[in-house]
Protein backbone atom coordinates (compact mmCIF):
# COMPACT_ATOMS: atom_id res chain seq x y z
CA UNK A 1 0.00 0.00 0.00
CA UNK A 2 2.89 2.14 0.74
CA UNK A 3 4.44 1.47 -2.69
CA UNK A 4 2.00 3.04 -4.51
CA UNK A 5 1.65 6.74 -2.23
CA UNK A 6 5.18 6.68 -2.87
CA UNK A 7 4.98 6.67 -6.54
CA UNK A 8 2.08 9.02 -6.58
CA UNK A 9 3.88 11.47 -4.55
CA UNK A 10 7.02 11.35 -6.50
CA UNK A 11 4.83 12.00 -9.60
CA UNK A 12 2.84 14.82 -8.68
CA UNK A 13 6.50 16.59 -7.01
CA UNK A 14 7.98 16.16 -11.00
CA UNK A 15 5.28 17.69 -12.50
CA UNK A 16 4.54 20.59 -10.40
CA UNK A 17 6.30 24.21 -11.43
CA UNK A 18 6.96 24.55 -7.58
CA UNK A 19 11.08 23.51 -6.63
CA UNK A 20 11.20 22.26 -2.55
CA UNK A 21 14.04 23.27 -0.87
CA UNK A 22 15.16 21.28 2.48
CA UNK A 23 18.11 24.16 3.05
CA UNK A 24 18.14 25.94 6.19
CA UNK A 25 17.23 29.57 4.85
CA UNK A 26 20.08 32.11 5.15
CA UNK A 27 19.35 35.61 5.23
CA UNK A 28 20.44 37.57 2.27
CA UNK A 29 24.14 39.39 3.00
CA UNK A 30 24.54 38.02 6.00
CA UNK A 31 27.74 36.46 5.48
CA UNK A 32 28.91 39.84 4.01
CA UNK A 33 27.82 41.84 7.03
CA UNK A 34 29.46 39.46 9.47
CA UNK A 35 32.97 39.51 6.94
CA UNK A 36 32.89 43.29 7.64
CA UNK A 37 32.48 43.27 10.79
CA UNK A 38 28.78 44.05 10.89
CA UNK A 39 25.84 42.92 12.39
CA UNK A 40 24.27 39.55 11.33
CA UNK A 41 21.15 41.57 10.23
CA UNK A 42 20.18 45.15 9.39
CA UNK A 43 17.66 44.84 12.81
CA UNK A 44 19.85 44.11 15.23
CA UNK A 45 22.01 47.36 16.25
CA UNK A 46 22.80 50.14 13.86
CA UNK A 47 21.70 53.59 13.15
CA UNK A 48 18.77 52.32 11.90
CA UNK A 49 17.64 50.95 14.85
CA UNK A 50 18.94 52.41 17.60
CA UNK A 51 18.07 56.45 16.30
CA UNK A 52 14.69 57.53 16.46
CA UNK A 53 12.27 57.17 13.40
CA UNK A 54 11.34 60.70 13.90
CA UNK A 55 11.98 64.30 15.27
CA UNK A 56 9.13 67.34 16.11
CA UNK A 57 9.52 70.14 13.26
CA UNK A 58 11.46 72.49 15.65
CA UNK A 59 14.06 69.77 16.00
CA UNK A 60 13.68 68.13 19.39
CA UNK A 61 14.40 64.70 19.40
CA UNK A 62 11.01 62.42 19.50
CA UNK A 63 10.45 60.10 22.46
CA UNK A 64 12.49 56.85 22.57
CA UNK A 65 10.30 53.77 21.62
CA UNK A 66 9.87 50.90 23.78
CA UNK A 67 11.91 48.36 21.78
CA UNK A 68 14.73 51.10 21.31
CA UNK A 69 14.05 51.70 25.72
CA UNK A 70 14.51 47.54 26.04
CA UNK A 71 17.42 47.20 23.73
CA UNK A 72 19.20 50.09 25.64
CA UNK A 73 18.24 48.35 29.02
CA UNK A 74 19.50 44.79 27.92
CA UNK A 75 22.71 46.28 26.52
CA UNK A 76 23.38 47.95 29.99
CA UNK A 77 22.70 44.73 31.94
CA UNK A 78 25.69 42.83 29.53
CA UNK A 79 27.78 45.54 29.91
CA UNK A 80 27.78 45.25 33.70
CA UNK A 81 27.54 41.46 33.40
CA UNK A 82 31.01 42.13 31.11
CA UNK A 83 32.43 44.06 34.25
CA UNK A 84 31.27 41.73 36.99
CA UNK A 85 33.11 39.04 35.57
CA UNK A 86 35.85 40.98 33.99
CA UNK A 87 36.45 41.88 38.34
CA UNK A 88 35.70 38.63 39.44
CA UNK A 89 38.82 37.15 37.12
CA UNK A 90 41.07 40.05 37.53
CA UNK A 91 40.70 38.71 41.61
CA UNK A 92 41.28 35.12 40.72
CA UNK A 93 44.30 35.77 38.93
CA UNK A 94 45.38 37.77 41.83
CA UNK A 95 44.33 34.67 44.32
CA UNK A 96 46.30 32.33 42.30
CA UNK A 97 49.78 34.49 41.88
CA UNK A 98 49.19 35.34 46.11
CA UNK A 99 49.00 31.22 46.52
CA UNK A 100 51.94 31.05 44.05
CA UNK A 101 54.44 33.07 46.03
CA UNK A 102 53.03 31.75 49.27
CA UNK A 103 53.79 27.87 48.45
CA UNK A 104 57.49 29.28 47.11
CA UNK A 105 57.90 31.25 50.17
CA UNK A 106 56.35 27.98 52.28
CA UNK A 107 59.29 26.30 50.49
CA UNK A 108 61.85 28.37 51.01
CA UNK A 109 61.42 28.12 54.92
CA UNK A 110 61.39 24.90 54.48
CA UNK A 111 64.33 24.44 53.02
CA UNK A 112 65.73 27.22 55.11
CA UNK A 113 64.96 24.66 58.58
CA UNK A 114 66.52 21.86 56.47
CA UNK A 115 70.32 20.91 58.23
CA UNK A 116 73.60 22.97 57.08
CA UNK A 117 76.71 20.95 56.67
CA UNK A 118 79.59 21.92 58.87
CA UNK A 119 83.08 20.85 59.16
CA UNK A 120 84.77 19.50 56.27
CA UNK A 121 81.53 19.32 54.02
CA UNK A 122 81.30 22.65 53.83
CA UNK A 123 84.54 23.53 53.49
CA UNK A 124 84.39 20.65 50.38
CA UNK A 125 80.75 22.88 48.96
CA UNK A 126 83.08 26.20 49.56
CA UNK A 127 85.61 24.69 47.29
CA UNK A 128 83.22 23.28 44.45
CA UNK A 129 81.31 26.55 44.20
């Protein structure tokens, strides 16, 4: 039964006008934009949307819109995200080269409490040195 839906689908796709693409659909100049540095899409930052659509006559600038108010709101929560953990590395680094010199100092004493060699050996490491 299968056999013949099969057959009658694959017919009726050869003689229709209309071409099915399985692609994943890629936005026209995208990979241009993103060569040069540019956003992926004209939507997503950019004079044309971040500045207003409009101004009054006498030239004051026209309210901000709500998208343009939520875009400037998300981009000021990453760019304190960005510092938060821009700080919070700066101190790890600083935790790690303060544990560094502490085990090299912890070693030094260590080596410092070790036993010196007197008499002849060290007149034999005097020599040698």
């Amino acid at each position: 039964m299968a056999a013949p839906v099969r057959t009658l689908c694959c017919s009726v796709f050869r003689l229709s006008s209309r071409q099915l693409s399985t692609t994943c659909g890629v936005q026209a100049g995208q990979k241009w934009r993103t060569e040069h540095g540019l956003a992926r899409s004209g939507t997503e930052y950019g004079p044309l949307t971040d500045l207003p659509d409009w101004s009054f006559a006498d030239g004051r600038p026209a309210p901000p819109l709500k998208g343009q108010l939520r875009r400037r709101e998300e981009k000021e929560a990453l760019a304190k995200r960005i510092v938060t953990l821009s700080s919070e590395v700066d101190q790890g680094i600083e935790m790690w080269k303060d544990k560094v010199a502490e085990a090299k100092r912890a070693e030094e004493h260590k080596k410092s409490l070790l036993l010196k060699p007197k008499g002849k050996l060290l007149m034999k490491k005097k020599s040698k040195s």
